[in-house]
C-alpha atoms as a PDB file:
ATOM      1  CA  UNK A   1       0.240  -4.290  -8.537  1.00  0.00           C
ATOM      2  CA  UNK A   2       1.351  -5.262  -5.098  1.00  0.00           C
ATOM      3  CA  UNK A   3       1.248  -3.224  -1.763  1.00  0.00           C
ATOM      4  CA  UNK A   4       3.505  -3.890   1.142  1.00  0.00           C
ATOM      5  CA  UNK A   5       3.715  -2.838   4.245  1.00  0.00           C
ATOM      6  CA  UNK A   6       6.785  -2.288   6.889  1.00  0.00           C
ATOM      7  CA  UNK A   7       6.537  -1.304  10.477  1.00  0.00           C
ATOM      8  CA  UNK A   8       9.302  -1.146  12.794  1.00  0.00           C
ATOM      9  CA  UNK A   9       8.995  -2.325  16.651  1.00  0.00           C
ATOM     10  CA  UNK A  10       8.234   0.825  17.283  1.00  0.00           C
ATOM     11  CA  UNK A  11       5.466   1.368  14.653  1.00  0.00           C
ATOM     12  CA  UNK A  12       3.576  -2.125  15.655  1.00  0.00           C
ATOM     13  CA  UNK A  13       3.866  -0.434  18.653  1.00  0.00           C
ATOM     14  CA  UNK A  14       2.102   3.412  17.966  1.00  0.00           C
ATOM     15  CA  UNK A  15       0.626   2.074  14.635  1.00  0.00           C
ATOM     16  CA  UNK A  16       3.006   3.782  12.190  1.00  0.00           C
ATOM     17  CA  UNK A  17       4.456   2.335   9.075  1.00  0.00           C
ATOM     18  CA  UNK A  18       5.674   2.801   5.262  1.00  0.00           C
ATOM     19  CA  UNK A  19       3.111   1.703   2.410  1.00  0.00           C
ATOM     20  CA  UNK A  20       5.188   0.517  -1.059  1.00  0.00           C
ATOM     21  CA  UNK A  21       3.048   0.197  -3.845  1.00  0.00           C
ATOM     22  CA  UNK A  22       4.894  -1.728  -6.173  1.00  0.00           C
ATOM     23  CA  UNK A  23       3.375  -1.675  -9.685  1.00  0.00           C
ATOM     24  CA  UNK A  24       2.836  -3.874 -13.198  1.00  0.00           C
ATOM     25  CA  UNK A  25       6.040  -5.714 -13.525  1.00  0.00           C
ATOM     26  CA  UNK A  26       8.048  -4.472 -10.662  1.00  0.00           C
ATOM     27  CA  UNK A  27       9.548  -1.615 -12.395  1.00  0.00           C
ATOM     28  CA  UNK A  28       8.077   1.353 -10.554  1.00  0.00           C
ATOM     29  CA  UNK A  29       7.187   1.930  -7.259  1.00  0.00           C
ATOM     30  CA  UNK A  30       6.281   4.737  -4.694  1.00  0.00           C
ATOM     31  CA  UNK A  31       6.846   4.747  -1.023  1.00  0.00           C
ATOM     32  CA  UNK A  32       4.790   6.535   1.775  1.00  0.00           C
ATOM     33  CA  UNK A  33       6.696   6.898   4.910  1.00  0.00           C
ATOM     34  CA  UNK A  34       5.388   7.642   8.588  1.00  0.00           C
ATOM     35  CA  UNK A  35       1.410   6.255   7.934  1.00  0.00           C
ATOM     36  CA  UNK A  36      -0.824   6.155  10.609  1.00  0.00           C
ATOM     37  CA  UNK A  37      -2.742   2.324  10.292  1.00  0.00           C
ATOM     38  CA  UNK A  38      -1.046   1.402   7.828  1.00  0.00           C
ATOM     39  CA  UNK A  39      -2.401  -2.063   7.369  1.00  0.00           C
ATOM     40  CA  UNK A  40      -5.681  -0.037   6.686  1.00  0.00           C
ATOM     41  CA  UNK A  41      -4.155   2.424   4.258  1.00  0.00           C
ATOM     42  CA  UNK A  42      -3.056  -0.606   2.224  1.00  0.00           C
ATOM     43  CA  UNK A  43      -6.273  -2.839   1.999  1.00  0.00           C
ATOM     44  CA  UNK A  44      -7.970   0.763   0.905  1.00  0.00           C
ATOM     45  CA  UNK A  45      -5.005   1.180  -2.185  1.00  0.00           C
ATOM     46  CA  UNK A  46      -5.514  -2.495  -2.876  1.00  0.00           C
ATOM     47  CA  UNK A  47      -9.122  -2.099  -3.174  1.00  0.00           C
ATOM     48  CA  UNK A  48      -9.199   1.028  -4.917  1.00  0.00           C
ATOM     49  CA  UNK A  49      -6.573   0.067  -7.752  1.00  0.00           C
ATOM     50  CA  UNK A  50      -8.470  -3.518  -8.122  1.00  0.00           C
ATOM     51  CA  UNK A  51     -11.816  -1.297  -8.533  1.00  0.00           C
ATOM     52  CA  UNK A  52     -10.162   0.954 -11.096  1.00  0.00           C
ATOM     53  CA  UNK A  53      -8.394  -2.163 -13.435  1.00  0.00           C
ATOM     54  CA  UNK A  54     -12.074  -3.662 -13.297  1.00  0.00           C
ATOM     55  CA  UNK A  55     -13.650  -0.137 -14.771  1.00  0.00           C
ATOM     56  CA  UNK A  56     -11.312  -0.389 -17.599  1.00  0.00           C
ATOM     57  CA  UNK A  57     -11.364  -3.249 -18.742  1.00  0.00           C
ATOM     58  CA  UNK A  58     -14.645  -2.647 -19.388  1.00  0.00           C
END
């Protein structure tokens, strides 16, 4: 799994952006537009998916 981030000038700007979380393989992915910090959002997805592949792999 992968999460990206893109902010325009204008985002960097007021802090605005569009999270893509790309998943296993690159086939799917889903898009959330017009997120407030969204440099924050992601690290919290990325951290959150990585907790949840360690609990089930267990």
């Amino acid at each position: 799994m992968k999460v990206s981030v893109d902010q325009s000038a204008f985002g960097r700007k007021y802090n605005y952006g569009t999270i893509t979380i790309h998943m296993k393989e690159q086939q799917d992915e889903i898009t959330f537009r017009h997120i407030k910090s969204p440099e924050s959002a992601r690290r919290t997805a990325q951290a959150k998916f990585v907790q949840s592949s360690k609990h089930k792999l267990l």
